[in-house]
Protein backbone atom coordinates (compact mmCIF):
# COMPACT_ATOMS: atom_id res chain seq x y z
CA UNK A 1 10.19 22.38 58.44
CA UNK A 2 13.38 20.11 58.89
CA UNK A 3 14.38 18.28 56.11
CA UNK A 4 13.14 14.53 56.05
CA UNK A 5 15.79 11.55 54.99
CA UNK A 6 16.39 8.29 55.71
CA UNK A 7 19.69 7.06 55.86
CA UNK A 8 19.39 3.26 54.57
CA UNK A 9 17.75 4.57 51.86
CA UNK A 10 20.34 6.82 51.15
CA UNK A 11 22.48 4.53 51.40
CA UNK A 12 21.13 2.25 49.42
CA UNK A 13 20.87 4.47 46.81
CA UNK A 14 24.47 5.05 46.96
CA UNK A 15 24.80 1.91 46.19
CA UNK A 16 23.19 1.92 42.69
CA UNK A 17 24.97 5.32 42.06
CA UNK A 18 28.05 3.70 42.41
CA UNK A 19 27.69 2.19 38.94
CA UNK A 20 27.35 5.41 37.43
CA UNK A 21 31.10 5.24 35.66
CA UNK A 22 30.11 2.53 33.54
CA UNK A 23 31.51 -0.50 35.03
CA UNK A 24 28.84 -3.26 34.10
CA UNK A 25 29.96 -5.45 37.38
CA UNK A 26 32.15 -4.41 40.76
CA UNK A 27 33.36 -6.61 43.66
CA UNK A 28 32.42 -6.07 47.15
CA UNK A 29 35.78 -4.28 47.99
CA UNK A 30 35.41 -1.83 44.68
CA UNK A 31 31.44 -0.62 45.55
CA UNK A 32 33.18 -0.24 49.66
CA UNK A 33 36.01 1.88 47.93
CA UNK A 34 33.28 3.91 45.22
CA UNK A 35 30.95 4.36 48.47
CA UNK A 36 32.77 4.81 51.63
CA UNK A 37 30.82 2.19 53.65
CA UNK A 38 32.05 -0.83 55.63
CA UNK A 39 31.38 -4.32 53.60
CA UNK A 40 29.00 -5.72 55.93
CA UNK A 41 26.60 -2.42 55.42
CA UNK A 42 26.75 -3.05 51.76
CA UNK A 43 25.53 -6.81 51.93
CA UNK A 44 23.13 -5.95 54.39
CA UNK A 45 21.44 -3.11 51.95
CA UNK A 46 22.58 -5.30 48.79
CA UNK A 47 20.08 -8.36 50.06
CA UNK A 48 17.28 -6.12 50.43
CA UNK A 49 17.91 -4.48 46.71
CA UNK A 50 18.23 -7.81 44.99
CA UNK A 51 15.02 -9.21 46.42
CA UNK A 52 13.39 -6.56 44.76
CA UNK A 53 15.66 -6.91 42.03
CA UNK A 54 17.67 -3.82 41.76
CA UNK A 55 21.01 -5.45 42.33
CA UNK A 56 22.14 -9.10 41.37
CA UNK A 57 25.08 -10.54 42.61
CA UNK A 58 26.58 -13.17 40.09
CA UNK A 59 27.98 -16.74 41.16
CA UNK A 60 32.01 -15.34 41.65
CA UNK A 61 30.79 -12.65 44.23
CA UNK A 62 30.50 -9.24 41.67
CA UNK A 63 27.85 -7.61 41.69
CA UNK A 64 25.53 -5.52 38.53
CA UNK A 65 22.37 -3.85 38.36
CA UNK A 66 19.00 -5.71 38.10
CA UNK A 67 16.66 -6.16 35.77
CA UNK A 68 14.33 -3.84 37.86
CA UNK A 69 15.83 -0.47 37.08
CA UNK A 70 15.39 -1.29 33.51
CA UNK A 71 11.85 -1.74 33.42
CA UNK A 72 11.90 1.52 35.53
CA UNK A 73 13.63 3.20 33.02
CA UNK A 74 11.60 2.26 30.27
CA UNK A 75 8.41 3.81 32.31
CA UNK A 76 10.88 6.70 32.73
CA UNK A 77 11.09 6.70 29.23
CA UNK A 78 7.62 6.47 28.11
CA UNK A 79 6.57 9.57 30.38
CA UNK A 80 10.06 11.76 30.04
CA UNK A 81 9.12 15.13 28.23
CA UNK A 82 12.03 17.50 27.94
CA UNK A 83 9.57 20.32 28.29
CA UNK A 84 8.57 19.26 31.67
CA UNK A 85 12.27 20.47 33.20
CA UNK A 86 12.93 22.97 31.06
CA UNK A 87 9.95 25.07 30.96
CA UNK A 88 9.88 25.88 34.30
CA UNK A 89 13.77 26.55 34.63
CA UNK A 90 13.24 29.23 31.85
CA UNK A 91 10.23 30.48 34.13
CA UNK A 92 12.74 31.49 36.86
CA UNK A 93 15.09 32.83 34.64
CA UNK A 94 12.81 35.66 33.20
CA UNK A 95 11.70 36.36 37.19
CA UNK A 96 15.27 37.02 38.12
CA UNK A 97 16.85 38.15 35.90
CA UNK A 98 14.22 40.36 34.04
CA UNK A 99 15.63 39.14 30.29
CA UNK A 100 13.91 36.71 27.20
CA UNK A 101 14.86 33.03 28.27
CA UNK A 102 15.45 30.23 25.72
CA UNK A 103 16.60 26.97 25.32
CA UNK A 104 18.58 25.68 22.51
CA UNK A 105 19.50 22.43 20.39
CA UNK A 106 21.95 21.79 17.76
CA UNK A 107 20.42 20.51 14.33
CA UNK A 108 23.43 20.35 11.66
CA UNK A 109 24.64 23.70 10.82
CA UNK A 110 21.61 25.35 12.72
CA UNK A 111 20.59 25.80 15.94
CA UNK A 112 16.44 25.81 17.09
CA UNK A 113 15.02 27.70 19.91
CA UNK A 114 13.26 24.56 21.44
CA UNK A 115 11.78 26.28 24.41
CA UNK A 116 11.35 30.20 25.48
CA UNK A 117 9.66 32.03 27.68
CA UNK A 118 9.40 35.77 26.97
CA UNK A 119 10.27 38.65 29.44
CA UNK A 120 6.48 41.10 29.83
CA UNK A 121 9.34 44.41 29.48
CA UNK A 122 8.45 47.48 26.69
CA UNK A 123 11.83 46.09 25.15
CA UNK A 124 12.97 43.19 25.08
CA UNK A 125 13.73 39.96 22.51
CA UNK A 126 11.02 38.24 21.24
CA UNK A 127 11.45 34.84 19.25
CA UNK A 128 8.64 32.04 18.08
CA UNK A 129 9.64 28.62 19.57
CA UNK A 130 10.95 26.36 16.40
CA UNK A 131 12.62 29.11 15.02
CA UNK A 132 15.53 28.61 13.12
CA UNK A 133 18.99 30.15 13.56
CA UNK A 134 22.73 30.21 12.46
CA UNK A 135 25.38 28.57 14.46
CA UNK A 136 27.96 30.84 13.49
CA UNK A 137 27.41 33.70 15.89
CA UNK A 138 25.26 34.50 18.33
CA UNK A 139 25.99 33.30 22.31
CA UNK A 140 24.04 29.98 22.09
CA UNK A 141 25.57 28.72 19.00
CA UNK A 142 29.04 29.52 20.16
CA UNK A 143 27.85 27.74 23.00
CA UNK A 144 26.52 24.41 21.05
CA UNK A 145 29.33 24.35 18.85
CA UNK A 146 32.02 24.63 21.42
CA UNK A 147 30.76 21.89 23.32
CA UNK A 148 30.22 19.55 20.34
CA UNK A 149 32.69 19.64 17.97
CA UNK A 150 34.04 23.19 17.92
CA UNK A 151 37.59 23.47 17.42
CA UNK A 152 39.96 26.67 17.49
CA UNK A 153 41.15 29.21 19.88
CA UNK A 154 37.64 31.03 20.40
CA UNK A 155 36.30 27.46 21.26
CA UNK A 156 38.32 26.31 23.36
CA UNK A 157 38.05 29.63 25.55
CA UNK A 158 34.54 28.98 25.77
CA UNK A 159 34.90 25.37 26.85
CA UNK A 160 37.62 26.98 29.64
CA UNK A 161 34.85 29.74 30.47
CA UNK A 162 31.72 27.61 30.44
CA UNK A 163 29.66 30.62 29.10
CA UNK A 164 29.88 32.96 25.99
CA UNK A 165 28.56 36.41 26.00
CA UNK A 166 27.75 37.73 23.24
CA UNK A 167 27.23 41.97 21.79
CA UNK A 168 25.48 42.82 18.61
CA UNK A 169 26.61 39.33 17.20
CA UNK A 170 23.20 38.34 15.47
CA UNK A 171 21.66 41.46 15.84
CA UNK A 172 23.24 44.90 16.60
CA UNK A 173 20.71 46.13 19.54
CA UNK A 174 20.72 42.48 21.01
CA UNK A 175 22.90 41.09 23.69
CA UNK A 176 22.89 37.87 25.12
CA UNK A 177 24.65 35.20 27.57
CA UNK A 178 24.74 31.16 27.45
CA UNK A 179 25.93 28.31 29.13
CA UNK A 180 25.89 24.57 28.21
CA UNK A 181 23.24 21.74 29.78
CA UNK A 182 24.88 18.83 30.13
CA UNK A 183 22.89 14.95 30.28
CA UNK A 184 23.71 11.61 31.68
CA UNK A 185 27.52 10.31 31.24
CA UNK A 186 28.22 14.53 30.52
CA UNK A 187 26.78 14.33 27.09
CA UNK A 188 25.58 17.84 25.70
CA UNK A 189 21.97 18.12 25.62
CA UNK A 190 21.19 21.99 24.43
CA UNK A 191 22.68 25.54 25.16
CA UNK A 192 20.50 28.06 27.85
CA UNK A 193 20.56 31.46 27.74
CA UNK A 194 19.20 34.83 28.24
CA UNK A 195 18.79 37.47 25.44
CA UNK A 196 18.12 41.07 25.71
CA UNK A 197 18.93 44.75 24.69
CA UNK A 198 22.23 45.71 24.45
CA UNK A 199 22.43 48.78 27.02
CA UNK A 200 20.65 46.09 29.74
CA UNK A 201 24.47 44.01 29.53
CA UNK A 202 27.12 45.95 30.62
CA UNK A 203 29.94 43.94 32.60
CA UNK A 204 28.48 43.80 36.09
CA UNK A 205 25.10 42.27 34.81
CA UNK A 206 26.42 39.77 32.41
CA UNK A 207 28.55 38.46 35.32
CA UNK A 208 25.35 38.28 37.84
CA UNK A 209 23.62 36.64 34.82
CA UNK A 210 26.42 34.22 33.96
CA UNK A 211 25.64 33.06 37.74
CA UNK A 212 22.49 32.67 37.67
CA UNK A 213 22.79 30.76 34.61
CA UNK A 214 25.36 28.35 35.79
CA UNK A 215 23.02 27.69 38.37
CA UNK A 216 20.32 26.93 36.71
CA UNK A 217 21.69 24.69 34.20
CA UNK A 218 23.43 22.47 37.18
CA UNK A 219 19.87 22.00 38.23
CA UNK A 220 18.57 21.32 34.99
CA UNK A 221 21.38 18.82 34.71
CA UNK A 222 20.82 17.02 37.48
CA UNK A 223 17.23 16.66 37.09
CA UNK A 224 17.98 15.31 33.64
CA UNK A 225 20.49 12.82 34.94
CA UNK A 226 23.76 14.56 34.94
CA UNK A 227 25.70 15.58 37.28
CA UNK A 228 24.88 19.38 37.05
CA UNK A 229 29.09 20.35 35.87
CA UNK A 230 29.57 23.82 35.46
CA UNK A 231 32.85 24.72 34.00
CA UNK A 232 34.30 28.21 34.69
């Protein structure tokens, strides 16, 4: 079936989106620079979203966002489970890619498997959600560190990258590759990976799994919010 859309709204969308940087208030001419459209388009669609009160336009002409995307967002707020998004992105992971999926967060000098979904192989690596696990090695604490406040040479080669793969570094037999999940305004939310046995990650599949990856966590990303950047 052909995809449905409807351009004004689209537009008008745009519209919002263009405040996305930051900027608390923009003239006409900056939103008709930030979105491409022609300054009669944007007061048309800019009347209809401040009558329902998702733009206001102050007395010298700028314009801001209204008071109804904040009472959105605290609905948004009230309902928003992490679990929701990730659960089913570590879901697809184990289908195609046939490896142990998990998502992690950074908690001081440790890192917690929030989420994981095991893969049904005769081998493969098993951990218990809430588990607890150093952040000095292992592919999603290199990943959580370099993207926090990781400095040195083997950091900042993982920032360049946008993954880590990593052999044997927690556990001899186990392998695994991870890539960061970024939030709103590019702030770091966890690390996602895949974990495995070691003689299942030679070159060609880390690479096809480092894609995959990257793919899902631009997903993730964006339905979190962000905008989905994958470095590398």
């Amino acid at each position: 079936m052909a995809e449905q859309r409807v351009e004004a709204v689209e537009r008008a969308l745009a519209i919002l989106e263009a405040f996305a940087g930051g900027a608390p208030r923009l003239p006409l001419a900056e939103l008709a620079k930030r979105t491409g459209f022609y300054r009669s388009t944007i007061l048309r669609l800019a009347a209809s979203l401040e009558r329902f009160g998702y733009l206001h336009r102050d007395e010298d002409g700028q314009f801001r966002l209204g008071p109804t995307l904040w009472r959105l967002g605290v609905l948004y707020q009230g309902s928003f489970d992490l679990a929701d998004y990730v659960r089913p992105v570590l879901r697809q992971l184990v289908e195609e890619v046939g490896e142990t999926a998990g998502f992690y967060i950074r908690e001081g000098d440790r890192r917690i498997c929030l989420y994981r979904a095991n893969a049904a192989r005769a081998v493969s690596s098993h951990l218990v959600e809430g588990a607890q696990l150093p952040l000095d090695r292992g592919a999603s604490a290199r990943i959580l560190v370099a993207f926090t406040d990781g400095k040195g040479e083997v950091h900042e080669k993982t920032r360049k990258r946008g993954f880590y793969v990593s052999m044997g570094e927690r556990d001899p037999e186990t392998a695994a590759v991870a890539v960061p999940v970024f939030g709103p305004k590019g702030a770091m939310v966890g690390s996602l990976g895949v974990t495995g046995p070691r003689n299942r990650f030679d070159r060609a599949a880390c690479a096809r799994m480092t894609a995959i990856l990257k793919e899902k966590a631009g997903a993730l990303a964006r339905a979190l919010g962000g905008r989905g950047r994958q470095r590398g």
